[in-house]
Protein backbone atom coordinates (compact mmCIF):
# COMPACT_ATOMS: atom_id res chain seq x y z
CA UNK A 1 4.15 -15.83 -23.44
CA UNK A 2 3.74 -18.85 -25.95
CA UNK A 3 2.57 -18.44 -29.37
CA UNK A 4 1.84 -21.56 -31.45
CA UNK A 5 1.12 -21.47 -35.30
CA UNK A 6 -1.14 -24.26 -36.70
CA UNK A 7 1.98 -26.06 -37.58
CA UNK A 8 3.22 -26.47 -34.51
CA UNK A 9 6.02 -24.07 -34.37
CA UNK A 10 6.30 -21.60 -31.37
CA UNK A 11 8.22 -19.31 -29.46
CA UNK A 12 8.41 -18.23 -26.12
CA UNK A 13 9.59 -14.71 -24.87
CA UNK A 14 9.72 -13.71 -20.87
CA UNK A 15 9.66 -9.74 -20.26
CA UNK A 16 9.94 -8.65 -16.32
CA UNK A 17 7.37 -6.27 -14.89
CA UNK A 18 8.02 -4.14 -12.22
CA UNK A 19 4.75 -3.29 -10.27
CA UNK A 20 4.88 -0.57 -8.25
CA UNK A 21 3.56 0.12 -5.06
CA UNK A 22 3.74 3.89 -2.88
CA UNK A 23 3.66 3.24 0.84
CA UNK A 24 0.98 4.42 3.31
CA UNK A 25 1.38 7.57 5.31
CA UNK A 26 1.56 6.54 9.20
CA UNK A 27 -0.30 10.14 10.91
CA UNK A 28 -2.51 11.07 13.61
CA UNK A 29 -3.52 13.78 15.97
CA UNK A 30 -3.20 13.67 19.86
CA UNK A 31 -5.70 15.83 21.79
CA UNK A 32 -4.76 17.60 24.05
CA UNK A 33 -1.36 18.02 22.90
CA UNK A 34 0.68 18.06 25.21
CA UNK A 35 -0.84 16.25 27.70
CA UNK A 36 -0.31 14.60 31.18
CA UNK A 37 -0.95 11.56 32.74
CA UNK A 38 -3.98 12.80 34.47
CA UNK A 39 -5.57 13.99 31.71
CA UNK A 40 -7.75 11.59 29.08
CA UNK A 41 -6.18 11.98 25.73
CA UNK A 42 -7.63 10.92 22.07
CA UNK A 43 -6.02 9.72 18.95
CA UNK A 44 -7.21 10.26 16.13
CA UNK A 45 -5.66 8.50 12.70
CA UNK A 46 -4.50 10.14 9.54
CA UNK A 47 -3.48 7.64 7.94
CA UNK A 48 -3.40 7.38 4.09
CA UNK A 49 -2.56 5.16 1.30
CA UNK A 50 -1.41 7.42 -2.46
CA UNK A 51 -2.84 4.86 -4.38
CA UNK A 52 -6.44 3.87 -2.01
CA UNK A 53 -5.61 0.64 -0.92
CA UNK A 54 -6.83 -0.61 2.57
CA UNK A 55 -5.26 -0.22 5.76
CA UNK A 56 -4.52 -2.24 8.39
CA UNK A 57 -3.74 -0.83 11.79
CA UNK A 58 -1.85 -2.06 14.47
């Protein structure tokens, strides 16, 4: 930041901030668990993010 009296003096200071950011939770469920290669199977996700951002899955 810059601050400038209505002389024209100023000074400038620089401070780091760290943002933080908790990583998603990769889950799901398989049904039926276990399972074969004859039989159909679903996926469900369980996915979550601590802080509620969006997802993206791939």
């Amino acid at each position: 930041m810059t601050v400038i009296d209505e002389h024209g003096s100023s000074d400038t200071k620089v401070k780091e901030v760290d943002v933080l950011n908790l990583r998603p939770t990769a889950d799901w469920d398989v049904n039926p668990n276990p399972t074969n290669r004859l039989t159909n199977t679903s996926f469900r996700e369980k996915a979550s993010d601590p802080e509620g951002d969006a997802l993206e899955f791939h």
